[in-house]
C-alpha atoms as a PDB file:
ATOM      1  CA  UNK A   1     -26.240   7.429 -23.868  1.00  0.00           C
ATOM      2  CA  UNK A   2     -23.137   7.534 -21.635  1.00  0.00           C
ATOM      3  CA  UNK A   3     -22.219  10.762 -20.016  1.00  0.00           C
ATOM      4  CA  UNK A   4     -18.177  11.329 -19.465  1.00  0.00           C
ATOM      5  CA  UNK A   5     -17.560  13.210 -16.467  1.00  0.00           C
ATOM      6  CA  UNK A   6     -13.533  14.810 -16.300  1.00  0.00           C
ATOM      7  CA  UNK A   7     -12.702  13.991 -12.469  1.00  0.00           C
ATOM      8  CA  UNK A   8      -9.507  14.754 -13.028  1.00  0.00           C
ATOM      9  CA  UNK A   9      -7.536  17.500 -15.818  1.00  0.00           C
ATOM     10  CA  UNK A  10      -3.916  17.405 -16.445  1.00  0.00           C
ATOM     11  CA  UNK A  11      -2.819  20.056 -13.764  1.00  0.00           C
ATOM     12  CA  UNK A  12      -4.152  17.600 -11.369  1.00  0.00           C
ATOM     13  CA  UNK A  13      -2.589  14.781 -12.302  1.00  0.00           C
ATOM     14  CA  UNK A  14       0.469  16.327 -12.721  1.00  0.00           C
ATOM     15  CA  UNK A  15       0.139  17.550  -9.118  1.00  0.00           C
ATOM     16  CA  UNK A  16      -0.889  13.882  -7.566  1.00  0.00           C
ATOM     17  CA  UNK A  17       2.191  12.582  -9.245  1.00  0.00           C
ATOM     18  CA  UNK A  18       3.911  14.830  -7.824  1.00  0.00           C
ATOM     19  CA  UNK A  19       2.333  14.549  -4.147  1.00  0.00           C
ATOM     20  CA  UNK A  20       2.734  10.928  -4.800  1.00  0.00           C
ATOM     21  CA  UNK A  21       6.389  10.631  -5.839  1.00  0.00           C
ATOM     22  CA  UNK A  22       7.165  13.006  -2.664  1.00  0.00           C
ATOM     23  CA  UNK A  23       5.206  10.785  -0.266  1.00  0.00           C
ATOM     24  CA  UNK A  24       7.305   7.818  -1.922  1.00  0.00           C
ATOM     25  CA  UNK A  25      10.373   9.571  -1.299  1.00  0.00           C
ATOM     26  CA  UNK A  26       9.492  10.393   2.415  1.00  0.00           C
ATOM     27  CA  UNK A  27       8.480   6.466   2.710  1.00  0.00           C
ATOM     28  CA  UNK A  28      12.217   5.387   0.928  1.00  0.00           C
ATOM     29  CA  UNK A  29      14.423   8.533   1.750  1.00  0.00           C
ATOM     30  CA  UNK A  30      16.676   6.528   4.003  1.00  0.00           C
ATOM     31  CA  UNK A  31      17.376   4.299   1.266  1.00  0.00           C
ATOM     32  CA  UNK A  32      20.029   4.435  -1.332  1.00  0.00           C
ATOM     33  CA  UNK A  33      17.926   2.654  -4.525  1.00  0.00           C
ATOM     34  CA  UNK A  34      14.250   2.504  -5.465  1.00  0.00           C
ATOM     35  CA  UNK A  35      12.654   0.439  -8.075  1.00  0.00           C
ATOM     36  CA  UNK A  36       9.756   1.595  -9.516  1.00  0.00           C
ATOM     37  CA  UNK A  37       7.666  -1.152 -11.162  1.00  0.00           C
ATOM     38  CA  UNK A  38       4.796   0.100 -13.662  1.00  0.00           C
ATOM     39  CA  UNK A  39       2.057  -2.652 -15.274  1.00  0.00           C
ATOM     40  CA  UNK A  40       2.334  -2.394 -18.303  1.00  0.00           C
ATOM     41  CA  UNK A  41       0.051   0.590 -20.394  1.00  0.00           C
ATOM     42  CA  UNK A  42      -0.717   3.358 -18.279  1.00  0.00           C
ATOM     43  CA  UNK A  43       0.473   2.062 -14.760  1.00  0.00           C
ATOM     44  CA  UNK A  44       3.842   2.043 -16.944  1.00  0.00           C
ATOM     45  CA  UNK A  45       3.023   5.264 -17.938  1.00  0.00           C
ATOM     46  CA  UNK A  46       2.412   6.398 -14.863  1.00  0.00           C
ATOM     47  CA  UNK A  47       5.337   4.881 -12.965  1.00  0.00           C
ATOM     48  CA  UNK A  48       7.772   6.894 -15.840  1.00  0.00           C
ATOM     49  CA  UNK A  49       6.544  10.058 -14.841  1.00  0.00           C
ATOM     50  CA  UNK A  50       7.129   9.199 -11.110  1.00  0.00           C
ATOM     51  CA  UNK A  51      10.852   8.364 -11.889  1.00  0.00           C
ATOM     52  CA  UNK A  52      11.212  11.793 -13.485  1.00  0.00           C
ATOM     53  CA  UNK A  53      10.056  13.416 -10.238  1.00  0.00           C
ATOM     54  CA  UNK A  54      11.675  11.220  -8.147  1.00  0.00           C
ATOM     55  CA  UNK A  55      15.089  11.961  -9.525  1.00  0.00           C
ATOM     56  CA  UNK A  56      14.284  15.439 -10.024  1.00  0.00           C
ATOM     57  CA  UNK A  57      13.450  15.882  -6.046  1.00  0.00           C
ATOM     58  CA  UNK A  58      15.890  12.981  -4.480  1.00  0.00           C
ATOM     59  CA  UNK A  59      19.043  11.603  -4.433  1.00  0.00           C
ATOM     60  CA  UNK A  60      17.700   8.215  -4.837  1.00  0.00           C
ATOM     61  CA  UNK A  61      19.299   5.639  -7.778  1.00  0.00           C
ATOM     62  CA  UNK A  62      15.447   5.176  -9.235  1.00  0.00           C
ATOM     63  CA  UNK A  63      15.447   2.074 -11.863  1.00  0.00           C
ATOM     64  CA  UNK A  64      12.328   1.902 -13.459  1.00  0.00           C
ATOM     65  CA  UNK A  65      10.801  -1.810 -14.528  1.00  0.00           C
ATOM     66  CA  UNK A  66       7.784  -2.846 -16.754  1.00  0.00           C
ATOM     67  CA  UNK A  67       5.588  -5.469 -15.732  1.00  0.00           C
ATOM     68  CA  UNK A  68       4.129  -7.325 -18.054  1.00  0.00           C
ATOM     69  CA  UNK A  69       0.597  -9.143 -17.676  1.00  0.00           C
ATOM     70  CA  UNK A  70      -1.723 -10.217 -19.497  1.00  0.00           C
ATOM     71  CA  UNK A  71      -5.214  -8.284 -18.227  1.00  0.00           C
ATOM     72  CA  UNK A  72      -7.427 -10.376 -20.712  1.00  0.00           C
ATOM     73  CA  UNK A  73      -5.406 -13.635 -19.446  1.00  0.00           C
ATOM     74  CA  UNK A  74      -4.471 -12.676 -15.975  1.00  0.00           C
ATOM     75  CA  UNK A  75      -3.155 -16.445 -15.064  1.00  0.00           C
ATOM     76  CA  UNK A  76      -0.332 -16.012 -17.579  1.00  0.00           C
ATOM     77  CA  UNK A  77       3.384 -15.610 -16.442  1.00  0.00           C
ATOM     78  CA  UNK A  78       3.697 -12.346 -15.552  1.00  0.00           C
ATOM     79  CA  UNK A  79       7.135 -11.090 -16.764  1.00  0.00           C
ATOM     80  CA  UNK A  80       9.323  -7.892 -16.072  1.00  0.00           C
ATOM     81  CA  UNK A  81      11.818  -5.828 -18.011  1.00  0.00           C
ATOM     82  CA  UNK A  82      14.282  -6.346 -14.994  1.00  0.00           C
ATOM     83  CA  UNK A  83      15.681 -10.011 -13.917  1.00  0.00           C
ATOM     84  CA  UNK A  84      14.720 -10.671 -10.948  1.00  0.00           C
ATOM     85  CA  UNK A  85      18.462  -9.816  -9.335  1.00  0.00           C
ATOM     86  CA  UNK A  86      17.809  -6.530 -10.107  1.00  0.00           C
ATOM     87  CA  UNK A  87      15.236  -6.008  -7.651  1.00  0.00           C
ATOM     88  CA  UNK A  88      15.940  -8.770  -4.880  1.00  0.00           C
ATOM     89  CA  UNK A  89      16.273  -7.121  -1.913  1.00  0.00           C
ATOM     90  CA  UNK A  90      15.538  -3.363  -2.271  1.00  0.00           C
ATOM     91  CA  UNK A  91      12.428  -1.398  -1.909  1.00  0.00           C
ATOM     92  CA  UNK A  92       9.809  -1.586  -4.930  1.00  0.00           C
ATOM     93  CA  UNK A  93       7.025   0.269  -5.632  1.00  0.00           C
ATOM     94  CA  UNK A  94       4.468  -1.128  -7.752  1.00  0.00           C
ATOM     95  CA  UNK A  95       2.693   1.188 -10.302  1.00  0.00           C
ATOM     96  CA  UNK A  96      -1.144   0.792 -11.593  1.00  0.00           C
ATOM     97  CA  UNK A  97      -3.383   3.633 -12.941  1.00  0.00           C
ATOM     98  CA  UNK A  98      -6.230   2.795 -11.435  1.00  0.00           C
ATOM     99  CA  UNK A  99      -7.228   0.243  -8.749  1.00  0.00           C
ATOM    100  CA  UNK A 100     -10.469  -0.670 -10.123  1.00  0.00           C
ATOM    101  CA  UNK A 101     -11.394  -4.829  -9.043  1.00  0.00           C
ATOM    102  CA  UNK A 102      -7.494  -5.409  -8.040  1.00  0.00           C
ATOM    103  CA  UNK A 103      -7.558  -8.029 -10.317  1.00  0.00           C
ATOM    104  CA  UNK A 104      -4.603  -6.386 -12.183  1.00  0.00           C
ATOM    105  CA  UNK A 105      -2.826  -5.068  -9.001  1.00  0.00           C
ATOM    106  CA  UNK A 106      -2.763  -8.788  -7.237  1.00  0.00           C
ATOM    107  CA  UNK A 107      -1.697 -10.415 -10.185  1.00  0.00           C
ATOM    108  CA  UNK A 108       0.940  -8.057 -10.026  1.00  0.00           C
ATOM    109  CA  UNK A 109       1.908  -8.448  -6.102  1.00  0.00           C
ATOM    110  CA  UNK A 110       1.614 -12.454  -6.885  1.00  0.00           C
ATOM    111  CA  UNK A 111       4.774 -12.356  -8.775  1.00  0.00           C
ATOM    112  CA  UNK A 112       6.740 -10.244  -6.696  1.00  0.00           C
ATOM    113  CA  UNK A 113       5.643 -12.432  -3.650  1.00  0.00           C
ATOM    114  CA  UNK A 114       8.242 -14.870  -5.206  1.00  0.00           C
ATOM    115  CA  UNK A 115      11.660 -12.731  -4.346  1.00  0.00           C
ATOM    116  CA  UNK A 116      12.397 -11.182  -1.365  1.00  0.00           C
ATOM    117  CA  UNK A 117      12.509  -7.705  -1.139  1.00  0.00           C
ATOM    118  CA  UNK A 118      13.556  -5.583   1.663  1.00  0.00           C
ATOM    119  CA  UNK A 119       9.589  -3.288   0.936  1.00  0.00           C
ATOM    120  CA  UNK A 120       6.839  -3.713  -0.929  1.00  0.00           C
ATOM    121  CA  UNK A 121       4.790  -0.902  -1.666  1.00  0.00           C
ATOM    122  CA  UNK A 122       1.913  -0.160  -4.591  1.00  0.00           C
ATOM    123  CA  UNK A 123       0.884   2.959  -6.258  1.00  0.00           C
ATOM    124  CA  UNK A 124      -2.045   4.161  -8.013  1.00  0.00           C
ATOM    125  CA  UNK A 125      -3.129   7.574  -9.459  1.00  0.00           C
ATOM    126  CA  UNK A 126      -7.467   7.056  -9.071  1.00  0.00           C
ATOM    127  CA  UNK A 127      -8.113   4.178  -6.092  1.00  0.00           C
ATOM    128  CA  UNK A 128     -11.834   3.373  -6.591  1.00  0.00           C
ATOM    129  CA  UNK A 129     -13.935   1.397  -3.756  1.00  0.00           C
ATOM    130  CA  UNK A 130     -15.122  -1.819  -5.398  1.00  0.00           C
ATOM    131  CA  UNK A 131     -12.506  -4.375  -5.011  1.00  0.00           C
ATOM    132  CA  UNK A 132     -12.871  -7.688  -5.677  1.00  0.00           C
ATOM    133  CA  UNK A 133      -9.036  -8.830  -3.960  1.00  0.00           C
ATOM    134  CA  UNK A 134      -8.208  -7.460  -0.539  1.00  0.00           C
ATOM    135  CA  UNK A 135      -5.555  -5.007  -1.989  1.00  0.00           C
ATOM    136  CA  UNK A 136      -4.409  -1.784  -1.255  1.00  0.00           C
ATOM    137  CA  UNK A 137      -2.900   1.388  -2.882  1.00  0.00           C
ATOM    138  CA  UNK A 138      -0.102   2.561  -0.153  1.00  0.00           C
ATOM    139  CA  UNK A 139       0.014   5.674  -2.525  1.00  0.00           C
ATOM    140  CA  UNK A 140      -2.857   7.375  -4.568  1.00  0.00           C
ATOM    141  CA  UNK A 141      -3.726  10.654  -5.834  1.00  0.00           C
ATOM    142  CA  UNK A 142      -7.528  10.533  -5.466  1.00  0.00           C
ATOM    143  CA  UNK A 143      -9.998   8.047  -4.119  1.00  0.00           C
ATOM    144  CA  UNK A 144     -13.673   7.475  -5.451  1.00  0.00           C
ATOM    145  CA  UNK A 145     -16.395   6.229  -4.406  1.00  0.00           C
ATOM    146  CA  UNK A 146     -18.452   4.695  -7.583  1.00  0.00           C
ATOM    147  CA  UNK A 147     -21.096   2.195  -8.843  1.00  0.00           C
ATOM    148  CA  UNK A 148     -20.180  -1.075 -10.146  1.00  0.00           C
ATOM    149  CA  UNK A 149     -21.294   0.205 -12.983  1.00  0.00           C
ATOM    150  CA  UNK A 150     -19.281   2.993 -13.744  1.00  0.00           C
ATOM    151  CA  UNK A 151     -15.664   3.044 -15.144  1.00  0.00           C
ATOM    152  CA  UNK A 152     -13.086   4.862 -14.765  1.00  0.00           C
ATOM    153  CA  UNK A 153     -10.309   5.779 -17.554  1.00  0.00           C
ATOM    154  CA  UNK A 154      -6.853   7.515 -17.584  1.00  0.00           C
ATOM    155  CA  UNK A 155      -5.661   9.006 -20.678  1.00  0.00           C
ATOM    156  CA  UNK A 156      -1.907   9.975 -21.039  1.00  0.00           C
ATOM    157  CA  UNK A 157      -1.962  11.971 -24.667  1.00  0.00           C
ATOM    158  CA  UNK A 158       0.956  14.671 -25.783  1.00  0.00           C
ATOM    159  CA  UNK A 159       1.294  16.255 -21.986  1.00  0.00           C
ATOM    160  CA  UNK A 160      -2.763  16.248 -21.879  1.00  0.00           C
ATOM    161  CA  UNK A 161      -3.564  14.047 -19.235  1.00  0.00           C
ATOM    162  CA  UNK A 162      -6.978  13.266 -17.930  1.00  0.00           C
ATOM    163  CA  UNK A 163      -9.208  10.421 -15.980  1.00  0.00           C
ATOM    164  CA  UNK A 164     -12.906  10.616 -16.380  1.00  0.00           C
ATOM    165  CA  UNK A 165     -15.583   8.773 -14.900  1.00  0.00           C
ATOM    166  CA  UNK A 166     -17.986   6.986 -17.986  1.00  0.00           C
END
């Protein structure tokens, strides 16, 4: 039988968006525009709710972009909701929900590897320690130290947010 533990309830992970989209801002606030780049699902999910503190708390022009990839097919095109003019040369911040293997994450980075941008940064709201790329979260809300064995899981349901441990 699996046992679900709650490490984190939807107070908290409204405040480590919020801690997060502040520490973004610090890292951009000389800047005029932002794009914030979510993979698709949650890390889209999670990049939305970013943007809305972000232009609640700056006077940055935040665009918001979906990237698209394929997690069960990984070496498929990744796409993105933006053309890639839209985001060549400015700051970008790419968006994942958790930063489990970095599997996801990389393919992500691969694509933007392709156009120059003036920063590349990534985001994540749970970082966990078992990585199978050399990748980093520049932002996270909480970091975790599990077994390979254990997952974990964001859920983003009607403004009741929470990422267990299974």
């Amino acid at each position: 039988m699996t046992t679900t533990n709650i490490i984190l309830n939807n107070t908290q992970i409204e405040q480590k968006i919020r801690r997060i989209a502040y520490q973004i801002y610090e890292s951009n606030s000389a800047e005029k525009e932002l794009i914030i780049a979510g993979i698709v699902g949650n890390g889209f999910v999670l990049a939305t709710k970013i943007v809305d503190v972000l232009k609640e708390i700056s006077t940055l022009n935040v665009t918001i972009c979906k990237v698209l990839i394929n997690k069960k097919k990984p070496l498929s095109a990744v796409t993105t909701s933006l053309n890639v003019e839209d985001y060549k040369n400015k700051p970008l911040v790419l968006v994942d929900d958790v930063l489990n293997s970095g599997t996801t994450l990389i393919y992500g980075i691969k694509h933007f590897l392709d156009v120059p941008l003036k920063r590349f940064k990534t985001a994540v709201l749970v970082n966990r320690n078992h990585k199978k790329y050399p990748v980093k979260a520049d932002f996270k809300g909480i970091s975790l130290s599990t077994s390979i064995k254990e997952h974990v899981h964001v859920e983003f349901k009607d403004n009741n947010a929470k990422a267990y441990l299974v």
